[in-house]
C-alpha atoms as a PDB file:
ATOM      1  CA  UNK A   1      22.598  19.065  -7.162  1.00  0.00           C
ATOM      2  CA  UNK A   2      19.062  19.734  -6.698  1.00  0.00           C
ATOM      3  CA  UNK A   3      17.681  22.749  -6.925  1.00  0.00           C
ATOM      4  CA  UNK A   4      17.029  24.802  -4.136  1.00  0.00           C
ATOM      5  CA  UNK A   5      14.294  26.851  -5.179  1.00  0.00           C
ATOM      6  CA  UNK A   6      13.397  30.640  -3.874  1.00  0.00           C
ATOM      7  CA  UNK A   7      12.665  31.031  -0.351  1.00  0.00           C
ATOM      8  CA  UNK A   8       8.798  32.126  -0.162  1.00  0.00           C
ATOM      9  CA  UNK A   9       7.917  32.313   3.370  1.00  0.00           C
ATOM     10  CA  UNK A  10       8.982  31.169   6.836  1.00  0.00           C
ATOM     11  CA  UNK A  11       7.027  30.779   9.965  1.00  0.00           C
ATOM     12  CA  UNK A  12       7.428  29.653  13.371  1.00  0.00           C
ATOM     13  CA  UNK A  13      10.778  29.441  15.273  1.00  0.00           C
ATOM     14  CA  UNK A  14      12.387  25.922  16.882  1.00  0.00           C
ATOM     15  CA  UNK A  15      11.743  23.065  17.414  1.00  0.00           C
ATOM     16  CA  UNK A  16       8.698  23.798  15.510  1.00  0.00           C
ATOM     17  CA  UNK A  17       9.479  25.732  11.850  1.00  0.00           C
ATOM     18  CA  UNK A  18       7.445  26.057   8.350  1.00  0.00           C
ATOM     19  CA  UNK A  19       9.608  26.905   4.935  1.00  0.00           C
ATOM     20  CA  UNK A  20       7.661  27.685   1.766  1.00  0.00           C
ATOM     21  CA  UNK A  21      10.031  27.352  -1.716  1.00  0.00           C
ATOM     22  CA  UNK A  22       9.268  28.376  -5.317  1.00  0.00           C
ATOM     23  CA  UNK A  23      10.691  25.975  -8.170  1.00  0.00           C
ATOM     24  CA  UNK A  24      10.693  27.685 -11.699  1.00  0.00           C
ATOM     25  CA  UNK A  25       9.730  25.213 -14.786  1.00  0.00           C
ATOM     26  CA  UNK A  26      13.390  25.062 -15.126  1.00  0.00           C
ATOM     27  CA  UNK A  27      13.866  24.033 -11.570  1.00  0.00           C
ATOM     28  CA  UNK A  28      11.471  21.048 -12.063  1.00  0.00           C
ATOM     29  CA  UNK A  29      12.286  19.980 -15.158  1.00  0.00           C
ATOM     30  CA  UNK A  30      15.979  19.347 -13.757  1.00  0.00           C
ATOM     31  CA  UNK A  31      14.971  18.056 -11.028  1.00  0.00           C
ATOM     32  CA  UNK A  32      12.315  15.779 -11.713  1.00  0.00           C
ATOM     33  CA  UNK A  33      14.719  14.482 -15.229  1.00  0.00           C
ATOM     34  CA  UNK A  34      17.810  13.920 -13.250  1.00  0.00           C
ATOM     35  CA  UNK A  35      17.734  13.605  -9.010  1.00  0.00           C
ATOM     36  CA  UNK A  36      14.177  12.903  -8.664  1.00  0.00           C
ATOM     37  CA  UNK A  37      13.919  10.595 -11.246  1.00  0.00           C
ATOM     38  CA  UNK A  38      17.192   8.485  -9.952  1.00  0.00           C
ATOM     39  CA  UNK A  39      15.209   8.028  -6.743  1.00  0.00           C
ATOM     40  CA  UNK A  40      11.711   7.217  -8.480  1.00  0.00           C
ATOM     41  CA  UNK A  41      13.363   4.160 -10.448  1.00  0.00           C
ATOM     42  CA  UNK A  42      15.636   3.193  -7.627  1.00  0.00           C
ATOM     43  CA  UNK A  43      18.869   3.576  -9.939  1.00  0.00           C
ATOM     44  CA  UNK A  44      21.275   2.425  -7.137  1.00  0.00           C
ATOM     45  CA  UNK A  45      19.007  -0.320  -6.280  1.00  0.00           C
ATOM     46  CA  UNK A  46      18.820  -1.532  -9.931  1.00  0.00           C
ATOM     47  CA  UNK A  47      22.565  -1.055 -10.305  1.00  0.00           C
ATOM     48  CA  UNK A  48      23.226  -3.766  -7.550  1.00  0.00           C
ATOM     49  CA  UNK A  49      20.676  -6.386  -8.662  1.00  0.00           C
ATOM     50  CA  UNK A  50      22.592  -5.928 -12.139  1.00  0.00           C
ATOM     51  CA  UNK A  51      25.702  -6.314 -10.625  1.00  0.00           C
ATOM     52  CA  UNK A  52      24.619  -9.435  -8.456  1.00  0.00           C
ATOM     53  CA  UNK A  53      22.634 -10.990 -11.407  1.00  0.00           C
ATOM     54  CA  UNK A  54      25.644 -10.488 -13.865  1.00  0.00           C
ATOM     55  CA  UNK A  55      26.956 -13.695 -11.957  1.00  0.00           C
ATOM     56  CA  UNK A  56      24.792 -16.242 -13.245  1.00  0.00           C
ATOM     57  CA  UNK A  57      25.807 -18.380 -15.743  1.00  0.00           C
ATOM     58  CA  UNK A  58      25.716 -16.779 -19.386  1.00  0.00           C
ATOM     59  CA  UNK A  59      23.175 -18.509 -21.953  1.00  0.00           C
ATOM     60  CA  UNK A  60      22.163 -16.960 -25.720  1.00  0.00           C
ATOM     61  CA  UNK A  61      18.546 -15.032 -23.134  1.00  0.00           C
ATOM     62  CA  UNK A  62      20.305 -14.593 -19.774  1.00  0.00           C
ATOM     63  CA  UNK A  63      21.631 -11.007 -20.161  1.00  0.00           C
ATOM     64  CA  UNK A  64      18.468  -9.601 -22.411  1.00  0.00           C
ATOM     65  CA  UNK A  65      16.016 -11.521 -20.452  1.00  0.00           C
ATOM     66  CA  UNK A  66      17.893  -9.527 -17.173  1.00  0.00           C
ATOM     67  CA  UNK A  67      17.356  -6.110 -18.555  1.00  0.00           C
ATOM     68  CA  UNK A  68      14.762  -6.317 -19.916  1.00  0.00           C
ATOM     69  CA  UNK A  69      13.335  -7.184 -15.955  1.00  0.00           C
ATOM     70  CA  UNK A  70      15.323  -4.494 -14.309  1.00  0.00           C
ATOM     71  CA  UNK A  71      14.733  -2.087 -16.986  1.00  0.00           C
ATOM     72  CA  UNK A  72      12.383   0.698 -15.921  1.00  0.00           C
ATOM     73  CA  UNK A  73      10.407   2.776 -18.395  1.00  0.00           C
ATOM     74  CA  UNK A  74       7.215   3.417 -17.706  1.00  0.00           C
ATOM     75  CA  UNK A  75       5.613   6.745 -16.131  1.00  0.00           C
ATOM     76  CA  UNK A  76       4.650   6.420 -12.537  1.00  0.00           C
ATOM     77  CA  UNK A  77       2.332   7.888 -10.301  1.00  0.00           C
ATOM     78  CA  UNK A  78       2.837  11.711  -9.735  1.00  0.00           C
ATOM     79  CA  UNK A  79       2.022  11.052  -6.443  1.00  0.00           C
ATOM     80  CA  UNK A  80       5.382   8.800  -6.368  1.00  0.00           C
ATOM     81  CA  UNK A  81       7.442  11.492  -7.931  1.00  0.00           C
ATOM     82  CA  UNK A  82       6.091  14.008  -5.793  1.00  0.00           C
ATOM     83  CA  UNK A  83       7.614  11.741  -2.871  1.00  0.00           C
ATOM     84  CA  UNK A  84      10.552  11.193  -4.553  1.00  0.00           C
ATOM     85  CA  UNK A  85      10.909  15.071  -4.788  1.00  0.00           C
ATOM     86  CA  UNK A  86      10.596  15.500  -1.644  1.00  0.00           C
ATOM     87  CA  UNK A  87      13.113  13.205  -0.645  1.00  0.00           C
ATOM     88  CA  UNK A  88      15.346  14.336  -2.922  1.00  0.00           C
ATOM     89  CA  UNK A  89      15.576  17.904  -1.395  1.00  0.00           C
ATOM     90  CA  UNK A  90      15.612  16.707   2.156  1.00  0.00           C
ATOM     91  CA  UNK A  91      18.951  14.735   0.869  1.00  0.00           C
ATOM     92  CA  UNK A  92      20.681  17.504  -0.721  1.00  0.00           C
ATOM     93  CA  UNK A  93      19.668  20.692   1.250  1.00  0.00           C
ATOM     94  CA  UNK A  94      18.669  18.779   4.999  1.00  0.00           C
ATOM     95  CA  UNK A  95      21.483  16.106   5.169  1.00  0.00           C
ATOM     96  CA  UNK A  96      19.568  13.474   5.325  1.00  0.00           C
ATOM     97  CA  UNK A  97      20.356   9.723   3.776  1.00  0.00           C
ATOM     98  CA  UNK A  98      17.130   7.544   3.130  1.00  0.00           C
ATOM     99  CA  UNK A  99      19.182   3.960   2.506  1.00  0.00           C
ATOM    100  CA  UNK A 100      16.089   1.809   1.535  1.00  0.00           C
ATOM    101  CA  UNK A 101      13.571   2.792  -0.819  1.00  0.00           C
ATOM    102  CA  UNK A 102      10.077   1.732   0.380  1.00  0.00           C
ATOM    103  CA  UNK A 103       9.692   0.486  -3.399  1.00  0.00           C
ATOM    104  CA  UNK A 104      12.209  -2.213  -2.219  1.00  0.00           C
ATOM    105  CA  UNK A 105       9.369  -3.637   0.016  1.00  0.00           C
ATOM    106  CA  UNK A 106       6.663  -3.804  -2.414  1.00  0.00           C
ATOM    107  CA  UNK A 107       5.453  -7.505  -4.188  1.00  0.00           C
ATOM    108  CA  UNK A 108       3.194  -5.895  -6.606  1.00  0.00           C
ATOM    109  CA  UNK A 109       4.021  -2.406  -8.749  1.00  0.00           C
ATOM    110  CA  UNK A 110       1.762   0.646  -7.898  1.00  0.00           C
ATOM    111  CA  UNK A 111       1.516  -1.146  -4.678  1.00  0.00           C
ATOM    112  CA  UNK A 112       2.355   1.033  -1.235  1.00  0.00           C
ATOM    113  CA  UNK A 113       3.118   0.333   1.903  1.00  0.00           C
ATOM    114  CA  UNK A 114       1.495   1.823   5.639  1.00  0.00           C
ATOM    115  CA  UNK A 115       4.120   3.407   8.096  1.00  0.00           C
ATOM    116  CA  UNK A 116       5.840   6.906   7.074  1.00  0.00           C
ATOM    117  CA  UNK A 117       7.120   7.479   3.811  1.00  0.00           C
ATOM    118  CA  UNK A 118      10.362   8.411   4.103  1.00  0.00           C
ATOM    119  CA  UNK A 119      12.318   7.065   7.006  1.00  0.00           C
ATOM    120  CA  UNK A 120      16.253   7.321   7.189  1.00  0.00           C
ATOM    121  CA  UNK A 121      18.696   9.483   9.295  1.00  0.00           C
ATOM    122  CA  UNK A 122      20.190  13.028   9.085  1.00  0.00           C
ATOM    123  CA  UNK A 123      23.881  13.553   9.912  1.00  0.00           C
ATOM    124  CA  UNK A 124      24.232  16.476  12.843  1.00  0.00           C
ATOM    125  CA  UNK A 125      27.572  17.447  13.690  1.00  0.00           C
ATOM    126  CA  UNK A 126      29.706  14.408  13.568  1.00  0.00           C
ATOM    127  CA  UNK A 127      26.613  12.059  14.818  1.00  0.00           C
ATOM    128  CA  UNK A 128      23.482  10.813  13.143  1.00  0.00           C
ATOM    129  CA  UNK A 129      19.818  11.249  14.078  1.00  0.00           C
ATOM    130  CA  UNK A 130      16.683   9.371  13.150  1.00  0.00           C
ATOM    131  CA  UNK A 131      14.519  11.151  10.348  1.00  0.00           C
ATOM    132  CA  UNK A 132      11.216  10.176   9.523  1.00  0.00           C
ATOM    133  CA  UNK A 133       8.741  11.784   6.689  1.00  0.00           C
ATOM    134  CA  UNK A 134       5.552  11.954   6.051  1.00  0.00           C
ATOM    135  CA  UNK A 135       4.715  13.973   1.900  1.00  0.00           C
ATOM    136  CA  UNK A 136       1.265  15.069   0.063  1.00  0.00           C
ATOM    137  CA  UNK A 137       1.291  16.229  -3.001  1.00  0.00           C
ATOM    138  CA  UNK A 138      -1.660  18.072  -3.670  1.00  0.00           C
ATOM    139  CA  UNK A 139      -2.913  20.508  -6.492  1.00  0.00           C
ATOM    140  CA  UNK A 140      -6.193  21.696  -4.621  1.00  0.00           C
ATOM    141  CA  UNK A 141      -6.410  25.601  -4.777  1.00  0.00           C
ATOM    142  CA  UNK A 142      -7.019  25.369  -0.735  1.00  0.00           C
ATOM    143  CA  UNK A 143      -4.410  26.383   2.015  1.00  0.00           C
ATOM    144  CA  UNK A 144      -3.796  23.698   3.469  1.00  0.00           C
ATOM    145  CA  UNK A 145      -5.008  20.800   1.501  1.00  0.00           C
ATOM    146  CA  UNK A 146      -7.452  18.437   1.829  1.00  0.00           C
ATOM    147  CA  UNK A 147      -4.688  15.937   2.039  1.00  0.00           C
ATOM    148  CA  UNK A 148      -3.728  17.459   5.564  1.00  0.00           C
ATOM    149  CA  UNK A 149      -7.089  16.161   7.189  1.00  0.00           C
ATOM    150  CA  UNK A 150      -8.623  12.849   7.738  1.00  0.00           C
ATOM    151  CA  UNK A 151      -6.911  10.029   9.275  1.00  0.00           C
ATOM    152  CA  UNK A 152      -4.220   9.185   6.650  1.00  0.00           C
ATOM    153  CA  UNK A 153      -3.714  13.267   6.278  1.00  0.00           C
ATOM    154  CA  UNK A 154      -0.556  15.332   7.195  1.00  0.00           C
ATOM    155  CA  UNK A 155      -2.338  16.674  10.405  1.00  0.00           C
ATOM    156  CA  UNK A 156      -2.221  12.985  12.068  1.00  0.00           C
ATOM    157  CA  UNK A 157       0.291  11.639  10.600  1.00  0.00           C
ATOM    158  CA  UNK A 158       2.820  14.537  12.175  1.00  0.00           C
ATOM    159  CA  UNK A 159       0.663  14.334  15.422  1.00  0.00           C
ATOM    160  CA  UNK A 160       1.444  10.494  15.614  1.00  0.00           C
ATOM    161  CA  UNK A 161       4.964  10.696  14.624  1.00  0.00           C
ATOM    162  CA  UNK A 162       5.710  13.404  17.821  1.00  0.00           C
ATOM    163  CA  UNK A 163       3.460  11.323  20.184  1.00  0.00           C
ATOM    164  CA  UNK A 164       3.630   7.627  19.246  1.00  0.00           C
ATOM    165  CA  UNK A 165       6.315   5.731  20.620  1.00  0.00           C
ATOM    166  CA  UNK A 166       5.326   3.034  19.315  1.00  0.00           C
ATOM    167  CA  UNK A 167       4.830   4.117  15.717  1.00  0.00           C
ATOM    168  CA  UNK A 168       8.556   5.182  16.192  1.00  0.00           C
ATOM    169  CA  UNK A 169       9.716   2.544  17.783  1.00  0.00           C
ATOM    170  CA  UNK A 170       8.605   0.505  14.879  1.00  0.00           C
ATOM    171  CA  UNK A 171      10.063   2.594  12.153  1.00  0.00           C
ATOM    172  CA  UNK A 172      13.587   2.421  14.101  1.00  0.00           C
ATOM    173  CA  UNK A 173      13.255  -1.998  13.707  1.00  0.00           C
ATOM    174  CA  UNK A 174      12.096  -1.481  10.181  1.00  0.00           C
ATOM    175  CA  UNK A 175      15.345  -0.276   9.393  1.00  0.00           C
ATOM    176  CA  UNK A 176      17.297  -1.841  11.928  1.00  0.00           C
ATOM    177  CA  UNK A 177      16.315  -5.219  10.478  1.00  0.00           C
ATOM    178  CA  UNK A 178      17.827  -3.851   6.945  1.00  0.00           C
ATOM    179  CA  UNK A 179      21.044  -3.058   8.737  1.00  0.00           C
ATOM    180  CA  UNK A 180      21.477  -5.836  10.466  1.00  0.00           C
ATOM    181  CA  UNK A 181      22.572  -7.782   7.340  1.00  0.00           C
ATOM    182  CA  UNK A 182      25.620  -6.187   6.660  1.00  0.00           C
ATOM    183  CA  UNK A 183      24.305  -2.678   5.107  1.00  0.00           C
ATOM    184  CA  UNK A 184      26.801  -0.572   4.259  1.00  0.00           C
ATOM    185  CA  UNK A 185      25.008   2.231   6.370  1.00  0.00           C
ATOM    186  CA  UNK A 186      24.884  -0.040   9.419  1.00  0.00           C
ATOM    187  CA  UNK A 187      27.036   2.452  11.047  1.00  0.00           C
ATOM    188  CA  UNK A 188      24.861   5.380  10.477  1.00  0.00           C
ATOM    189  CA  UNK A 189      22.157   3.573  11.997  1.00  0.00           C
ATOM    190  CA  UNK A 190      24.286   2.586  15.432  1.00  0.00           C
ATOM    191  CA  UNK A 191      25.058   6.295  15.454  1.00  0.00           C
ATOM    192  CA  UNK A 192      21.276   6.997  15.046  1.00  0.00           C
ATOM    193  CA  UNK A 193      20.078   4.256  17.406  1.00  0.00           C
ATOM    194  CA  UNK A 194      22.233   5.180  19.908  1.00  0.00           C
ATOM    195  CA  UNK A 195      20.911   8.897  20.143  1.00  0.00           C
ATOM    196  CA  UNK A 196      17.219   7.317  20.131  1.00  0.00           C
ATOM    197  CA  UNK A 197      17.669   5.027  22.873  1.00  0.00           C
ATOM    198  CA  UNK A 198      19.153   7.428  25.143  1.00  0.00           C
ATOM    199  CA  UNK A 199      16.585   9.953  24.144  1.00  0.00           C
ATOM    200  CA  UNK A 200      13.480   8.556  22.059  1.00  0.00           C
ATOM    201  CA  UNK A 201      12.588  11.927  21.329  1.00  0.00           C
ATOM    202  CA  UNK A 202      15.654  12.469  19.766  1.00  0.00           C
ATOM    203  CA  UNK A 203      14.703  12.417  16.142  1.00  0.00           C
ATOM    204  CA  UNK A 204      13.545  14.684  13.352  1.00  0.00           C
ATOM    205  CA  UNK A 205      10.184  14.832  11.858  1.00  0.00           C
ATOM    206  CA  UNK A 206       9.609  16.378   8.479  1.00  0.00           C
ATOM    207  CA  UNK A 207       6.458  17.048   6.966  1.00  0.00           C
ATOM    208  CA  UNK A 208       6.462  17.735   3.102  1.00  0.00           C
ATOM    209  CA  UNK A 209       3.771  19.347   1.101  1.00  0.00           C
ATOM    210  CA  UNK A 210       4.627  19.056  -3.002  1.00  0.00           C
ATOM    211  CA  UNK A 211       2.026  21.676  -4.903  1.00  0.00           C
ATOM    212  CA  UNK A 212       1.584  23.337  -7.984  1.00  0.00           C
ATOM    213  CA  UNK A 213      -0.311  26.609  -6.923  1.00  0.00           C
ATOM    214  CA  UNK A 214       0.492  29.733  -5.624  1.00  0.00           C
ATOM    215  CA  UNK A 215       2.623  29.909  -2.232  1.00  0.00           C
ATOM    216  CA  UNK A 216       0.997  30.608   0.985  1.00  0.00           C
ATOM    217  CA  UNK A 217       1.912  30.461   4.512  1.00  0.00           C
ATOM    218  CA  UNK A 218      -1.976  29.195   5.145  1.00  0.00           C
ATOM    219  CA  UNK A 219      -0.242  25.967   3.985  1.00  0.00           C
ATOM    220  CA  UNK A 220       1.917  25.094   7.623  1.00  0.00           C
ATOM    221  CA  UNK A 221       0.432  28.260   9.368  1.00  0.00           C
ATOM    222  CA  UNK A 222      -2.003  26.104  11.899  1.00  0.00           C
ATOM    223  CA  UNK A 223       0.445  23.145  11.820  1.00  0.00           C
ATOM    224  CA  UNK A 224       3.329  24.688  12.845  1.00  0.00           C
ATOM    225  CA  UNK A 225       1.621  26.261  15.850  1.00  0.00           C
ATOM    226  CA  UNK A 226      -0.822  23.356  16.642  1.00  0.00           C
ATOM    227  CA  UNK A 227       2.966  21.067  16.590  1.00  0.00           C
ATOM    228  CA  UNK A 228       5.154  23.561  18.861  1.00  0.00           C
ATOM    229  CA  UNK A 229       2.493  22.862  21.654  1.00  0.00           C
ATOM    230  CA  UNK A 230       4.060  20.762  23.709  1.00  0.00           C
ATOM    231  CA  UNK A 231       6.910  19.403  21.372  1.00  0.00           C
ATOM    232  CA  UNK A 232       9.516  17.475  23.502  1.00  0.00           C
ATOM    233  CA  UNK A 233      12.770  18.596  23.937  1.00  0.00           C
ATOM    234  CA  UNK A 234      15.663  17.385  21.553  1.00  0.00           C
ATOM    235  CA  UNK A 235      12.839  16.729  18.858  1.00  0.00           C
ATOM    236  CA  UNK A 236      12.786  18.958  15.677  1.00  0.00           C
ATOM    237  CA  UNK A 237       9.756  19.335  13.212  1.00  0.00           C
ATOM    238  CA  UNK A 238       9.312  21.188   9.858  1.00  0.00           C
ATOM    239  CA  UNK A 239       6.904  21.915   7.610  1.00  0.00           C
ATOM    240  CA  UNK A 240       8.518  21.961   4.143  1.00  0.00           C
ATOM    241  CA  UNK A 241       6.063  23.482   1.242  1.00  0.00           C
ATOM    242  CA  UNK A 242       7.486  22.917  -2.347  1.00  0.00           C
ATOM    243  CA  UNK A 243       5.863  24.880  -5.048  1.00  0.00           C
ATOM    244  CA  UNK A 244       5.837  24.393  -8.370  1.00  0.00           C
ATOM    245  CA  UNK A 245       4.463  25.683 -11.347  1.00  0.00           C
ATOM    246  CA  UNK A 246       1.000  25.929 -11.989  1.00  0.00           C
ATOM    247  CA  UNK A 247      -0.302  22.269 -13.378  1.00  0.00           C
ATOM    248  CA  UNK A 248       3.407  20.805 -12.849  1.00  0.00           C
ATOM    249  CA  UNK A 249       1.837  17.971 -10.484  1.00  0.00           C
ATOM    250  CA  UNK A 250      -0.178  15.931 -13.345  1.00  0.00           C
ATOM    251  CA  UNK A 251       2.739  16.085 -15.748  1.00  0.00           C
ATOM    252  CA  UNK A 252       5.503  14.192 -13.068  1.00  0.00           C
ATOM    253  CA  UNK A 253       5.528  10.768 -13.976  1.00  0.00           C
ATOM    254  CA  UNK A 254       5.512  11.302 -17.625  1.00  0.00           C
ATOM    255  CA  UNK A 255       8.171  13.672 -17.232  1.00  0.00           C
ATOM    256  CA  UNK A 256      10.444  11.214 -15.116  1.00  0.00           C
ATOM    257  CA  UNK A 257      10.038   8.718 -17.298  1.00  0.00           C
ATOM    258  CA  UNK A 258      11.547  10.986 -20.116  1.00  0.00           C
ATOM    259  CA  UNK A 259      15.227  10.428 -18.342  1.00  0.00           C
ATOM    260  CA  UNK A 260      14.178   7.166 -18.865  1.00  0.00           C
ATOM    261  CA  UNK A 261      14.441   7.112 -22.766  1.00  0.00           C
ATOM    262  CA  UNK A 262      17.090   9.596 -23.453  1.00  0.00           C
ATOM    263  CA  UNK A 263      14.971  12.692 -23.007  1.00  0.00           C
ATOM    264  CA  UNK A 264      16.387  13.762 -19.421  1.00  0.00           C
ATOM    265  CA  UNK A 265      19.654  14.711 -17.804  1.00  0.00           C
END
């Protein structure tokens, strides 16, 4: 289970909410060694393609030259782990189920890929909704970030995510097209779709901020207010600020890929 962290601060009220949490160095080593790091190299992905590839026809290279592709060692970005965080707590304390890794996508390594960054479902009730994303992860001693301006920041990408059908509409055939060949989530996603097309604004939008300085409501403050403006009805937003210890952020990927090489849980 991930760790949960100590509340920090709250703000807002629904649909429109901001949540601050406090991870101790113990908290993010555990983390970031054993969920976090799981997501980061794709472990069920890898375990599939192992069991698919274990098929072909056995020669004296075949099973060393297969793991040694799948293997996965290396350190990544922090900025990956500090997505993978993210999603990581959104599955374990928001019931959510992101069922194809963006990495999946990707023709080149350290390559990414436009649209939002996490985009999956979250079970309420007995049913399924549509949950979409967007995560920064950010060490700048400023409340917010710069990472929440500009036109790739937080600010828009939230804004365009409650306004843009379109962008939505997109997202929803992204992973429709994934389901359609026999996923075992397929059903989730009929549950989900079925909400959205009766209601398009029937989802849940989740914006993430990953840092490593001192909590502040400044963080989702202006957000949270500038987003309940006007927020449609059945749609749900929050602002989700995860704090870690000071200078955490620039040691991520090397410490996920320490689970990689026997050093992690």
């Amino acid at each position: 289970m991930l760790p949960a962290g100590t509340l920090a601060y709250t703000f807002g009220k629904p649909p429109v909410v901001g949540t601050g949490l406090a991870w101790s160095e113990q908290d993010t080593e555990l983390a970031v060694t054993g969920p976090v790091a799981s997501v980061v190299y794709d472990d069920a992905g890898t375990q599939s393609l192992t069991t698919l590839l274990s098929g072909l026809p056995e020669t004296g290279f075949t099973g060393l030259n297969v793991q040694a592709t799948l293997s996965q060692t290396a350190a990544v970005g922090n900025w990956r782990v500090g997505e993978a965080l993210a999603e990581s707590y959104l599955v374990h304390h928001r019931n959510c189920h992101f069922p194809w890794p963006d990495g999946r996508d990707i023709r080149k390594s350290g390559s990414s890929l436009p649209g939002a960054d996490l985009v999956g479902f979250q079970k309420n009730g007995d049913h399924h909704r549509f949950a979409f994303g967007e995560v920064k992860t950010s060490s700048v001693k400023e409340y917010p970030p710069g990472a929440c301006y500009g036109v790739t920041g937080l600010k828009q990408q939230l804004e365009d995510l409650r306004n843009d059908l379109g962008i939505r509409d997109d997202l929803v055939k992204y992973l429709g097209h994934r389901a359609a060949n026999g996923a075992a989530w397929k059903d989730q996603f009929m549950d989900a779709a079925g909400r959205y097309f009766a209601d398009k604004n029937d989802i849940r939008v989740f914006g993430l901020l990953v840092r490593d300085v001192e909590p502040n409501v400044d963080d989702v403050r202006v957000r949270v207010s500038s987003l309940a403006k006007g927020c449609p009805a059945l749609m749900a937003i929050e602002l989700l600020a995860i704090y870690l210890p000071e200078k955490s952020i620039q040691e991520l990927g090397t410490l996920a890929a320490k689970s990689r090489k026997g050093g992690g849980s």
